[in-house]
Protein backbone atom coordinates (compact mmCIF):
# COMPACT_ATOMS: atom_id res chain seq x y z
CA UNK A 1 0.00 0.00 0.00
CA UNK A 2 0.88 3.51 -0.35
CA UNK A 3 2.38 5.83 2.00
CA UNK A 4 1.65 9.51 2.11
CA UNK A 5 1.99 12.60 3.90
CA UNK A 6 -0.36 15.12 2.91
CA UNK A 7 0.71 18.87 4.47
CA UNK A 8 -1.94 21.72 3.72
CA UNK A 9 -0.45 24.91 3.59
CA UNK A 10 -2.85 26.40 6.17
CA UNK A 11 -4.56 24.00 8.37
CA UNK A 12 -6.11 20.85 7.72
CA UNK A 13 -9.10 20.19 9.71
CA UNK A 14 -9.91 17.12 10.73
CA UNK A 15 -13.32 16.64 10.63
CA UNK A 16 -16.88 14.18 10.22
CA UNK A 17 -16.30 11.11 8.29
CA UNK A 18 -12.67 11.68 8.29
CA UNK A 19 -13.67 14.95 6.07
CA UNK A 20 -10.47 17.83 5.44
CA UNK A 21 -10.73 21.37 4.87
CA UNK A 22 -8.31 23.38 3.89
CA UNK A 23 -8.37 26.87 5.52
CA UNK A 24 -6.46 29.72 5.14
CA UNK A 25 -6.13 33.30 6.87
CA UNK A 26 -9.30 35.44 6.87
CA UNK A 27 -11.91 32.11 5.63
CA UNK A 28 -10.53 30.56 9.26
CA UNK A 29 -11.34 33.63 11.08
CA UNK A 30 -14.74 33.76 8.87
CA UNK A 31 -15.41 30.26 9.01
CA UNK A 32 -14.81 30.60 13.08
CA UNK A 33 -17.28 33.82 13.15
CA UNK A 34 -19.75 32.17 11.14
CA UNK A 35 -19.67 28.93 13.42
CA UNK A 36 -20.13 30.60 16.70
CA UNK A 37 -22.51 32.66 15.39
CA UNK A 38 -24.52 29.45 14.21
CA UNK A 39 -23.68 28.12 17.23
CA UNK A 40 -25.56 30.86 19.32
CA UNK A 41 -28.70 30.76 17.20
CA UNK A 42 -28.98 27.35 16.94
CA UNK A 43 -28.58 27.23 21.32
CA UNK A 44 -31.08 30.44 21.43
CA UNK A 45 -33.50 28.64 18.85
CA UNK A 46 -33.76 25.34 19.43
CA UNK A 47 -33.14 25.88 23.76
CA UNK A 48 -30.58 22.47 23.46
CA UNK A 49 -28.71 21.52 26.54
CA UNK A 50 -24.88 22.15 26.56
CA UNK A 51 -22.61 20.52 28.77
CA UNK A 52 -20.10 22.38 30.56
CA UNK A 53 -17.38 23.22 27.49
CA UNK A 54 -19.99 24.98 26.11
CA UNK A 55 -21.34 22.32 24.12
CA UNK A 56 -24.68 21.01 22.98
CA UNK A 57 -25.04 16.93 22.93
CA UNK A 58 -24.56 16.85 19.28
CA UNK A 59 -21.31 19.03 19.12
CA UNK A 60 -19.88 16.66 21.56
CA UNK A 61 -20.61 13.52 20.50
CA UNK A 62 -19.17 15.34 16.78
CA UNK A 63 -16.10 16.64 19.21
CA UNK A 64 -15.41 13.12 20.02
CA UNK A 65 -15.56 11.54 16.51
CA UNK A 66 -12.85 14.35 15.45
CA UNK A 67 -10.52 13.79 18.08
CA UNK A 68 -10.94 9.70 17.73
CA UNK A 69 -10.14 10.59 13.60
CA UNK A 70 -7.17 12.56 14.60
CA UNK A 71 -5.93 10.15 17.22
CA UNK A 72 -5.99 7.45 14.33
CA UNK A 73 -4.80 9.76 11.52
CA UNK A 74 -2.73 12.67 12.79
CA UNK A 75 1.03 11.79 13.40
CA UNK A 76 2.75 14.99 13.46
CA UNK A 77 1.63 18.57 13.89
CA UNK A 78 3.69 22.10 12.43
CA UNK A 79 3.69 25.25 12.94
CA UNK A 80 -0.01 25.79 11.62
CA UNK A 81 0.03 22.73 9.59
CA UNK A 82 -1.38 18.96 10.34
CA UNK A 83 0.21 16.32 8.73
CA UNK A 84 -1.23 12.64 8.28
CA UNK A 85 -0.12 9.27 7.18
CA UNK A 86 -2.21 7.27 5.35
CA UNK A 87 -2.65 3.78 3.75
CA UNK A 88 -3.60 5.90 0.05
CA UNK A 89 -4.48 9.30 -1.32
CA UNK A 90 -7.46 9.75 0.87
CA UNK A 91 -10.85 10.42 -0.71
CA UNK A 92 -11.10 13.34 1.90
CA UNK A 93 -8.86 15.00 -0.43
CA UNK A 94 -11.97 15.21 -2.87
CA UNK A 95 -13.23 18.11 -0.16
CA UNK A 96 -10.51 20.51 -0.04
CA UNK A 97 -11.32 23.50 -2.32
CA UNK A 98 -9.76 23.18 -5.38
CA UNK A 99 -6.67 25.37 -5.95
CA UNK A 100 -5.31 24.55 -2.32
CA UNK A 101 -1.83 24.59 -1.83
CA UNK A 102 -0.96 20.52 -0.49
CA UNK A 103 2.70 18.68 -0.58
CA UNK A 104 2.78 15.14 -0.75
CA UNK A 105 4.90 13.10 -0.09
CA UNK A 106 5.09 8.96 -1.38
CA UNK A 107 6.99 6.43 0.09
CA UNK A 108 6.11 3.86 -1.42
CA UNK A 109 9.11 2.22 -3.10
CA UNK A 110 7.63 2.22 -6.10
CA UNK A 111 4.40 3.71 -6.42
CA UNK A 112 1.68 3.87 -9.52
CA UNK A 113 2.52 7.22 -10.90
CA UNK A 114 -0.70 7.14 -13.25
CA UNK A 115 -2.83 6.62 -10.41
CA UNK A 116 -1.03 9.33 -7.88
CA UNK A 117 -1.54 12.04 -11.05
CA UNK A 118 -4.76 11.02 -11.15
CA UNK A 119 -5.45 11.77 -7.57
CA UNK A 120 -3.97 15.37 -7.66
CA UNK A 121 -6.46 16.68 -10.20
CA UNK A 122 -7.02 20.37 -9.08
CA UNK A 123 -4.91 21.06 -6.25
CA UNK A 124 -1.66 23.16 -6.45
CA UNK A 125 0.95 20.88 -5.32
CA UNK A 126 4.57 20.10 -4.26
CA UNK A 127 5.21 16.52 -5.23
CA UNK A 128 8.16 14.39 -3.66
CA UNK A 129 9.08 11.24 -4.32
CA UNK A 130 12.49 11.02 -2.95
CA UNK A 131 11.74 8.54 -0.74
CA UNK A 132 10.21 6.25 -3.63
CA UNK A 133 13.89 4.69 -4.53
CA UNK A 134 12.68 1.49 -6.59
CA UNK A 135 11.49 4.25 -9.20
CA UNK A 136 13.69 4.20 -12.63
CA UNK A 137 11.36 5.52 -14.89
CA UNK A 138 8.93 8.70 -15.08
CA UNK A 139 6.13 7.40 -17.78
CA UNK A 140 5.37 8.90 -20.58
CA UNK A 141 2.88 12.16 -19.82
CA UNK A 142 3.17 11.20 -16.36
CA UNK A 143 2.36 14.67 -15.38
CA UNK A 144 1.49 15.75 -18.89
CA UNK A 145 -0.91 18.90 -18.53
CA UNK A 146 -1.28 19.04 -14.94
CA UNK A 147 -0.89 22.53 -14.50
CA UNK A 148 -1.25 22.48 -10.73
CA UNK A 149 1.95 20.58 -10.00
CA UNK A 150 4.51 23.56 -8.80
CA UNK A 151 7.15 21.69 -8.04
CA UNK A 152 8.80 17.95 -8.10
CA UNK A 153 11.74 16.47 -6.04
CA UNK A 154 12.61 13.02 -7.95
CA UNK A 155 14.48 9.66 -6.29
CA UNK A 156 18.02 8.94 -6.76
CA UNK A 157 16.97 5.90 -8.75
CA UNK A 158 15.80 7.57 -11.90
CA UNK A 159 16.96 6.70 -14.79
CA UNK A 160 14.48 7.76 -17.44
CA UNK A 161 12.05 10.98 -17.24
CA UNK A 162 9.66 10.16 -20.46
CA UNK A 163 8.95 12.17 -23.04
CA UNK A 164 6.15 14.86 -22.23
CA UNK A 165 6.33 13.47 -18.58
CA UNK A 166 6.18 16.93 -17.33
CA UNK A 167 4.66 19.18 -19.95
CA UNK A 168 2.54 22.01 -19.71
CA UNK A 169 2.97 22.07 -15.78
CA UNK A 170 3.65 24.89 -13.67
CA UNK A 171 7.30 23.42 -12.08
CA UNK A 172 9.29 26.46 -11.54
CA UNK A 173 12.56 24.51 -10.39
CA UNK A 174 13.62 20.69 -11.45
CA UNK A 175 16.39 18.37 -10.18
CA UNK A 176 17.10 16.42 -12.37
CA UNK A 177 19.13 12.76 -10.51
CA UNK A 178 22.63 12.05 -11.25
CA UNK A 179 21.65 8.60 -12.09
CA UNK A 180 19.10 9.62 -15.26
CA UNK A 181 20.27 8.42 -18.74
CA UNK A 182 17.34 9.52 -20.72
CA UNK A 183 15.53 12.66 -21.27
CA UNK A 184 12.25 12.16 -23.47
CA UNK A 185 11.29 14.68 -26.23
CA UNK A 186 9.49 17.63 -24.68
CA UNK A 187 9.91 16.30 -20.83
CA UNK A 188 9.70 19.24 -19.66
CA UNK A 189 8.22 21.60 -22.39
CA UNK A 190 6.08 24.22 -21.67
CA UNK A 191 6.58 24.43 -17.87
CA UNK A 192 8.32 27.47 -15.92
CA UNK A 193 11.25 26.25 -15.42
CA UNK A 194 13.90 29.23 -15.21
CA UNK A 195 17.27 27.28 -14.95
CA UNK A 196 17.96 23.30 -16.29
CA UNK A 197 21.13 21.45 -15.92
CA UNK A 198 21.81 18.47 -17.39
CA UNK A 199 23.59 15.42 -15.83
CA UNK A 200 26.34 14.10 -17.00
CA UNK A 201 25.24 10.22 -17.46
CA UNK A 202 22.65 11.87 -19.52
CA UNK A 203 23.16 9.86 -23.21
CA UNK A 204 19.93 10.52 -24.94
CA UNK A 205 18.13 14.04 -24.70
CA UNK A 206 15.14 14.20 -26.32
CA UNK A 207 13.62 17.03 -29.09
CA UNK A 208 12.44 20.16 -27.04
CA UNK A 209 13.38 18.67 -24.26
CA UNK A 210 12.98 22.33 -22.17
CA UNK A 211 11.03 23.84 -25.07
CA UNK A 212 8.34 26.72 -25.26
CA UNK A 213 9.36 27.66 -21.74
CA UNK A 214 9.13 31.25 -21.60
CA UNK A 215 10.44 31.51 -17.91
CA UNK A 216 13.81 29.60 -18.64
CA UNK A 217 17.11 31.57 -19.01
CA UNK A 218 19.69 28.96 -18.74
CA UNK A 219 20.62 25.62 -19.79
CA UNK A 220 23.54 23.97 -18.73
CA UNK A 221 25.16 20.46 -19.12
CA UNK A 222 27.62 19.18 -16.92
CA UNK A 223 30.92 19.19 -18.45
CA UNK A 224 31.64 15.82 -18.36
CA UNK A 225 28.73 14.93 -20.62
CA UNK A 226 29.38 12.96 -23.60
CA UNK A 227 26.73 13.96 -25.41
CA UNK A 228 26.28 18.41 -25.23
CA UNK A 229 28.05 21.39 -23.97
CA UNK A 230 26.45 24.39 -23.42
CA UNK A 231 27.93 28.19 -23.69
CA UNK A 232 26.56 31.13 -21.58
CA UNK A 233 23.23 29.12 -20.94
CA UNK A 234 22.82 27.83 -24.40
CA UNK A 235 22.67 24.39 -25.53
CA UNK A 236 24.82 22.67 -28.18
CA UNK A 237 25.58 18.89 -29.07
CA UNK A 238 29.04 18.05 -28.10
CA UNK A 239 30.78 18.52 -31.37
CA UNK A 240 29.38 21.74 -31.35
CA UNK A 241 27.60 20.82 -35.11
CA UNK A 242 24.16 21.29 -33.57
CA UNK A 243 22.72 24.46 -31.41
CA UNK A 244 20.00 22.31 -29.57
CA UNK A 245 18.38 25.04 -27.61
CA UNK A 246 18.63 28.79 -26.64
CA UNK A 247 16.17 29.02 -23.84
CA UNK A 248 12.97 30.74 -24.39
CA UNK A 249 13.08 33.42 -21.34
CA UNK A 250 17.09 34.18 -22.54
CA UNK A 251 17.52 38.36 -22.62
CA UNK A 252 19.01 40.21 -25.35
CA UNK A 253 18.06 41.66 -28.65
CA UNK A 254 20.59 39.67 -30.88
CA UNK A 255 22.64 36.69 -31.07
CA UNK A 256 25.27 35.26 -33.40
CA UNK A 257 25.74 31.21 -33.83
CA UNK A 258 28.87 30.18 -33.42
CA UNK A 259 30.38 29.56 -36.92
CA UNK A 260 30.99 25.47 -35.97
CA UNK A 261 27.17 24.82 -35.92
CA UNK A 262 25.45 23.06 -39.04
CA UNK A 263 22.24 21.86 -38.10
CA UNK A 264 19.60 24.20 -35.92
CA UNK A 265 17.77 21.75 -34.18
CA UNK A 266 13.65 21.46 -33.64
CA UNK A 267 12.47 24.46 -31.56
CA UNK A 268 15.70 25.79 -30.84
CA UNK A 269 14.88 29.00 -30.59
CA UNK A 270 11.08 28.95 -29.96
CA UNK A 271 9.30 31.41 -28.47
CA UNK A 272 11.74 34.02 -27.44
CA UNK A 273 10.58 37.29 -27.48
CA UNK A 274 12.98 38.80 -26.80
CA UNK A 275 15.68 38.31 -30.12
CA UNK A 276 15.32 40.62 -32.65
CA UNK A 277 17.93 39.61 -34.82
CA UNK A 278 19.87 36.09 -35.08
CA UNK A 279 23.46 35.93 -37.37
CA UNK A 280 23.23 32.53 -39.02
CA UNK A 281 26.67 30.72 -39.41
CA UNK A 282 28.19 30.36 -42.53
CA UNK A 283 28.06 26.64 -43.55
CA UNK A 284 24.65 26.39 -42.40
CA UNK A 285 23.10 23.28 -43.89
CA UNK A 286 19.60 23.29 -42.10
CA UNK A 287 17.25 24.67 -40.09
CA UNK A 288 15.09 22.12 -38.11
CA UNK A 289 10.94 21.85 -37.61
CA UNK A 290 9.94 25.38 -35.68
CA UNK A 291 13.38 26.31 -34.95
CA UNK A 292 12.41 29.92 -34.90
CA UNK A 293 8.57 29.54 -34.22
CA UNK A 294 6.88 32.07 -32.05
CA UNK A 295 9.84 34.50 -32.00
CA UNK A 296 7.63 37.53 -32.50
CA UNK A 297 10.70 39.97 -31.99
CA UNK A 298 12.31 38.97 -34.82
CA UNK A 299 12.45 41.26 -38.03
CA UNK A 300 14.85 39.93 -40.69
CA UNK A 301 17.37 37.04 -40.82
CA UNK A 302 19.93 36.31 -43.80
CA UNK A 303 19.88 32.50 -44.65
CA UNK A 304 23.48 31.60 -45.75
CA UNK A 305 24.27 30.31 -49.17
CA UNK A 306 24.90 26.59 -47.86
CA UNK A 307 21.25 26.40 -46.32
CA UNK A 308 19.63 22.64 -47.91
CA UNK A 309 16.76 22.60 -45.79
CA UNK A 310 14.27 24.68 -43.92
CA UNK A 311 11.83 22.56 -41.62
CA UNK A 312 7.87 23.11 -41.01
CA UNK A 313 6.37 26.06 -39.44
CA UNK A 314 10.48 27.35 -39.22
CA UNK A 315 9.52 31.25 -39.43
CA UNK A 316 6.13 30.27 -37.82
CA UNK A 317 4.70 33.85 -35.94
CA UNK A 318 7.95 36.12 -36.38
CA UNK A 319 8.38 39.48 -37.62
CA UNK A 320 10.27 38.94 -40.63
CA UNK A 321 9.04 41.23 -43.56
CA UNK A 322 11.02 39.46 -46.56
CA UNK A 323 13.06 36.47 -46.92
CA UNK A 324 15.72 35.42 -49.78
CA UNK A 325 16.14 31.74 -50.70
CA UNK A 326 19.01 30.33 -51.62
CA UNK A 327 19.98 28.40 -54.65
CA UNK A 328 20.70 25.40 -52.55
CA UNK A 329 17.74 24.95 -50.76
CA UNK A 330 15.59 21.99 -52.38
CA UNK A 331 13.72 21.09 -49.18
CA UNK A 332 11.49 22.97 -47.45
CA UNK A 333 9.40 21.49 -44.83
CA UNK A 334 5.21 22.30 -44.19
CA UNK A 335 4.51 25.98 -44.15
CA UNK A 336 7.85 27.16 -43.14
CA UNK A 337 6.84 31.08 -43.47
CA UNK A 338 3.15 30.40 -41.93
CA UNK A 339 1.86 33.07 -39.37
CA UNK A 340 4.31 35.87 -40.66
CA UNK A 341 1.74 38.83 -40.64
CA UNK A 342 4.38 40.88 -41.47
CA UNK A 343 6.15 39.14 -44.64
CA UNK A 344 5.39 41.13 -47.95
CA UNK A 345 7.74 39.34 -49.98
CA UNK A 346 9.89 35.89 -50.92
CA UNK A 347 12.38 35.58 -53.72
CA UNK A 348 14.42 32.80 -54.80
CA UNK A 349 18.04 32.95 -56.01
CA UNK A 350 18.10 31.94 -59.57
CA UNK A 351 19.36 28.31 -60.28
CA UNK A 352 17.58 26.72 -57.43
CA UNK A 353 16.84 23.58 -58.92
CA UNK A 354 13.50 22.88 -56.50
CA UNK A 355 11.75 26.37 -56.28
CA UNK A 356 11.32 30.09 -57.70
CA UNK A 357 9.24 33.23 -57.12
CA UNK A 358 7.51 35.56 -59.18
CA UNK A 359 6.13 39.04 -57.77
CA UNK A 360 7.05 37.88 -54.29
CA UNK A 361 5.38 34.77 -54.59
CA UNK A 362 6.81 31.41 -53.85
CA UNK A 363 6.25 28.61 -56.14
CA UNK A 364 7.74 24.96 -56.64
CA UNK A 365 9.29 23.86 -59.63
CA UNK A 366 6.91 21.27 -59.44
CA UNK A 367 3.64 23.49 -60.17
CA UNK A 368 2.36 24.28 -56.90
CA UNK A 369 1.86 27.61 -55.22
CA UNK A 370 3.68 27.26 -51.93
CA UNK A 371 3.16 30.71 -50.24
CA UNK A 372 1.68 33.97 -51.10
CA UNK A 373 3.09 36.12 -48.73
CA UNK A 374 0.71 37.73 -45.96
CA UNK A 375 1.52 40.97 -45.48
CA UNK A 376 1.46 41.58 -50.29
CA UNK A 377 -0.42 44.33 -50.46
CA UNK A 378 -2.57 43.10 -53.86
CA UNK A 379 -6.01 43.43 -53.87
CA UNK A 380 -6.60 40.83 -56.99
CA UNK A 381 -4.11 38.21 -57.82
CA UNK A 382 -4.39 35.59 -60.82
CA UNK A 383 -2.58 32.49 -60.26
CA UNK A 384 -0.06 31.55 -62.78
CA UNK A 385 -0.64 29.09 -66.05
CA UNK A 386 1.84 26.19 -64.79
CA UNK A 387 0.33 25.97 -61.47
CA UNK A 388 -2.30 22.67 -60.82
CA UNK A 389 -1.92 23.22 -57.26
CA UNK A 390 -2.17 25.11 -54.15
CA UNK A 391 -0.52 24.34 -51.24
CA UNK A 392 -2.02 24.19 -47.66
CA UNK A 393 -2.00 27.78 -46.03
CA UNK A 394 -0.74 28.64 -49.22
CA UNK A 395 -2.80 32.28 -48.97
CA UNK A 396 -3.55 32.35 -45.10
CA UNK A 397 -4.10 35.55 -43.30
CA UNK A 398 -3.40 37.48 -46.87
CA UNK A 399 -5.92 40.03 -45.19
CA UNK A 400 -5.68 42.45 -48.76
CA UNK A 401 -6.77 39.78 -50.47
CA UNK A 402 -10.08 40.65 -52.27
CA UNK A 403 -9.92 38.29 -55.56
CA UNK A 404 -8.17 35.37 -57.22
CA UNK A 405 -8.41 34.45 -60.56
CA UNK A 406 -7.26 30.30 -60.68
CA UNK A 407 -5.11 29.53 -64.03
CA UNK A 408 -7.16 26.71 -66.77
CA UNK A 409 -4.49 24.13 -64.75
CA UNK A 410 -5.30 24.48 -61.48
CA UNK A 411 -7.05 21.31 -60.33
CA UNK A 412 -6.56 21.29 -56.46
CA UNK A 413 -6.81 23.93 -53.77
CA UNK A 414 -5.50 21.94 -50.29
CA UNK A 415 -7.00 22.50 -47.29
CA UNK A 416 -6.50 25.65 -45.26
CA UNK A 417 -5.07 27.43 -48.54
CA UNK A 418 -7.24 30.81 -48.03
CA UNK A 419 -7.62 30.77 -44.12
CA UNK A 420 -8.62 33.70 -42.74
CA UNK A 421 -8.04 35.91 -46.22
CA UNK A 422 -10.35 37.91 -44.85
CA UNK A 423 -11.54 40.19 -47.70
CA UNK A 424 -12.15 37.19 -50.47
CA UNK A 425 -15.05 37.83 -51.69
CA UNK A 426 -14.27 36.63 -55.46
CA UNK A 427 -12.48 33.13 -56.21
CA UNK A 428 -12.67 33.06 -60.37
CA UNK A 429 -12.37 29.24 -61.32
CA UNK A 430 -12.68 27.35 -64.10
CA UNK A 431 -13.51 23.71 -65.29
CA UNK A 432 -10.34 21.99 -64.47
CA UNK A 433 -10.64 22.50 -60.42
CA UNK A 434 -11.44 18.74 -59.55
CA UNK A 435 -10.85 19.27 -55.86
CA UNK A 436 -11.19 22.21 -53.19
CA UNK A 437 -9.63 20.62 -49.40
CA UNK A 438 -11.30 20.60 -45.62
CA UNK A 439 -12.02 24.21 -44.73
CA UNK A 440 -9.91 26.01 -47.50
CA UNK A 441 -11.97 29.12 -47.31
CA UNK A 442 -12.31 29.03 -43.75
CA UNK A 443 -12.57 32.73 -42.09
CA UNK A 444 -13.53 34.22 -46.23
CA UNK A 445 -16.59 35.72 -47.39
CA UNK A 446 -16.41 34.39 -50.60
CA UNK A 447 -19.71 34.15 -52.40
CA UNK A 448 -19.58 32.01 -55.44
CA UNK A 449 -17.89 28.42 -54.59
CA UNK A 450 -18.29 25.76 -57.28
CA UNK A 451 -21.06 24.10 -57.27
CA UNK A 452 -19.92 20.60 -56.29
CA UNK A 453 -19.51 21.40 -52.95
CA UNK A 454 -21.80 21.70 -50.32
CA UNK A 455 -22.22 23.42 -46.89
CA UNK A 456 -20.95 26.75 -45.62
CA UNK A 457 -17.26 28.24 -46.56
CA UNK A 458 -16.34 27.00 -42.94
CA UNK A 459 -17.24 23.58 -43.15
CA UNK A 460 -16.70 21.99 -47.08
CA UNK A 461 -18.13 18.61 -47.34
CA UNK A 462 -17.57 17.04 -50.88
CA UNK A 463 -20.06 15.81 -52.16
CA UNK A 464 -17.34 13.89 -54.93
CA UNK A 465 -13.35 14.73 -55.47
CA UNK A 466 -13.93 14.82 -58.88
CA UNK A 467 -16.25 16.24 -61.67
């Protein structure tokens, strides 16, 4: 069975049924007020008996079912605190107001750590399981979304903290064991975190391991690691050839890669707010899956000549306002310049053997329109003669947007293409447009669809893929 100490900040009351409430400054002194004053009506109304504490039959025999629960349950007692030991979680934690501030404390060896995150649903609390020390492994979205966990001590045994174990919770300070060897992708994404350090014995640390964590400044791996280094709080693999992450909550207005680094890993530098400029290295060969998302400080950047490959949603929700593609980039991942309100224009060096652009607009060699940039100020646009297709998001949030004429090729609009275009009133099509994706209008007030779909511009049910 488990063991657990349960410690209220405040005062838990034992109570009825074995019954806790958690009270706190002025609701004891009102809950108090309120009770004598209930008290004295109930004596004045009802003319009961008391004895000679004060006390009417029923609040005694009550008086004497709390102190037998205490005298069962209550092993220690603080400085305004109660503490308890129990067989499990008690179900008297089901009546403390939600949002109360408990620590708890397992000692089980090796407790369930589905069921105990189960059990904390809605209370703000300080979790340690120090004492737990046949634990090796923190599951996978263990703690996943359970914003009211503040903060976590873990056993000496742990070896592996899964991936999203702690994500989106609100742990402000982390220790991460000696002992761990694995760090899962996005362990601890998303939480508020300000400073991480990685063990040495760590040999596998997981994408966005610390990511989207607005709050964190530093990251730092022991120097003994085999695996990364870090540099003034920033995170690289050990051969330097990778910048893994620059933490989200990191001050200052620019920063320059160090010219080893190659590869810019998956959410690398997501969410900081604070960069307004980043100085790409040299022999830059690519820039990983969101590396840059959510940086909605940053203006320009300057991709270098080497650049292969640019990841999905890369640029996602910055400030850039125009971007030049290299010759050598032939890969570019999923809507790498989506959410960029302020981009008005993409060009293409010539000779790229994969894309080009024409009036700011980025196409692939292929035929497809890949992105129409959000921030082109063009009221009416008519889509090219080589183009049969175009792309998901291809137009989204082009808010000047007011008509598109499609070429006599175009046979597929993707979904998403024209979300949020918010002025489309007029999409000019023609016979050859076989196919129109899941909400590709979605946000528009266009008025004259084709006529083999059905439903509202929002929705976009097919009624066949084909005429």
């Amino acid at each position: 069975m488990k063991k657990v100490r349960i410690i209220a900040a405040g005062l838990l009351v034992a109570g009825a049924c074995g019954t806790l409430a958690a009270q706190t400054g002025i609701e004891k002194a009102e809950t108090e007020q309120a009770a004598i004053e209930s008290e004295s009506a109930e004596s004045s109304e009802l003319g009961k008996t008391t004895d000679s504490a004060g006390l009417t039959a029923e609040q005694a025999e009550q008086a004497e079912l709390d102190k037998k629960y205490v005298e069962e349950h209550i092993v220690e007692i603080r400085s305004g605190t109660f503490s308890t030991t129990v067989e499990a979680l008690p179900e008297c934690l089901e009546v403390i107001n939600k949002g109360a501030n408990i620590s708890v404390a397992i000692t089980d060896k090796n407790p369930d750590i589905a069921a105990l995150s189960r059990s904390l649903d809605g209370y703000n609390t300080t979790l340690d399981l120090s004492a737990c020390t046949g634990l090796k492994e923190i599951p996978e979205k263990a703690f996943y979304l359970k914003g009211n966990i503040k903060a976590v001590t873990l056993p000496a045994s742990v070896e592996k903290i899964g991936a999203k174990s702690f994500s989106r919770t609100s742990l402000e300070t982390v220790e991460i064991p000696s002992g761990t060897k694995e760090i899962g992708d996005f362990a601890f994404a998303g939480t508020k975190i300000r400073e991480a350090k990685i063990p040495a014995g760590v040999s596998s640390y997981g994408v966005g391991a610390f990511a989207e964590n607005k709050s964190l400044q530093s990251i730092t791996a022991d120097e003994s690691s085999s695996i990364l280094k870090s540099d003034d709080g920033v995170l690289f693999t050990r051969d330097g050839l990778t910048l893994v992450a620059y933490p989200a909550g990191k001050q200052g207005g620019s920063y320059e890669i160090p010219a080893t680094v190659v590869s810019i890993g998956t959410e690398a530098f997501a969410y900081n707010e604070s960069l307004k400029s980043v100085t790409l290295p040299p022999a830059l060969l690519r820039i990983c899956g969101y590396a840059f998302k959510g940086c909605s400080s940053l203006g320009g950047i300057e991709l270098p000549a080497t650049v292969v490959s640019i990841g999905q949603d890369a640029f996602d929700g910055t400030a850039i306002k125009s971007i030049a593609i290299p010759k050598a980039t032939i890969a570019l991942g999923k809507n790498p310049f989506n959410g960029c309100e302020s981009l008005s224009e993409i060009s293409v060096e010539e000779g790229n053997l994969a894309y080009k652009s024409e009036g700011g607009v980025l196409y692939s060699l292929a035929g497809t329109l890949v992105r129409f940039p959000s921030a082109k100020a063009d009221g009416e646009f008519t889509v090219p003669d080589d183009t049969s297709e175009i792309e998901p998001y291809a137009f989204e949030g082009a808010s000047s947007l007011k008509s598109v004429t499609l070429s006599e090729k175009t046979r597929i609009i993707d979904k998403y293409a024209f979300k949020n275009c918010s002025a489309l009133k007029a999409l000019n099509s023609s016979e050859s447009l076989v196919k129109i994706g899941r909400q590709a209008f979605y946000g528009c007030p266009v008025e004259n669809l084709p006529d083999f779909y059905v439903g509202t511009v929002d929705s976009y049910v097919p009624t066949t893929d084909a005429k």
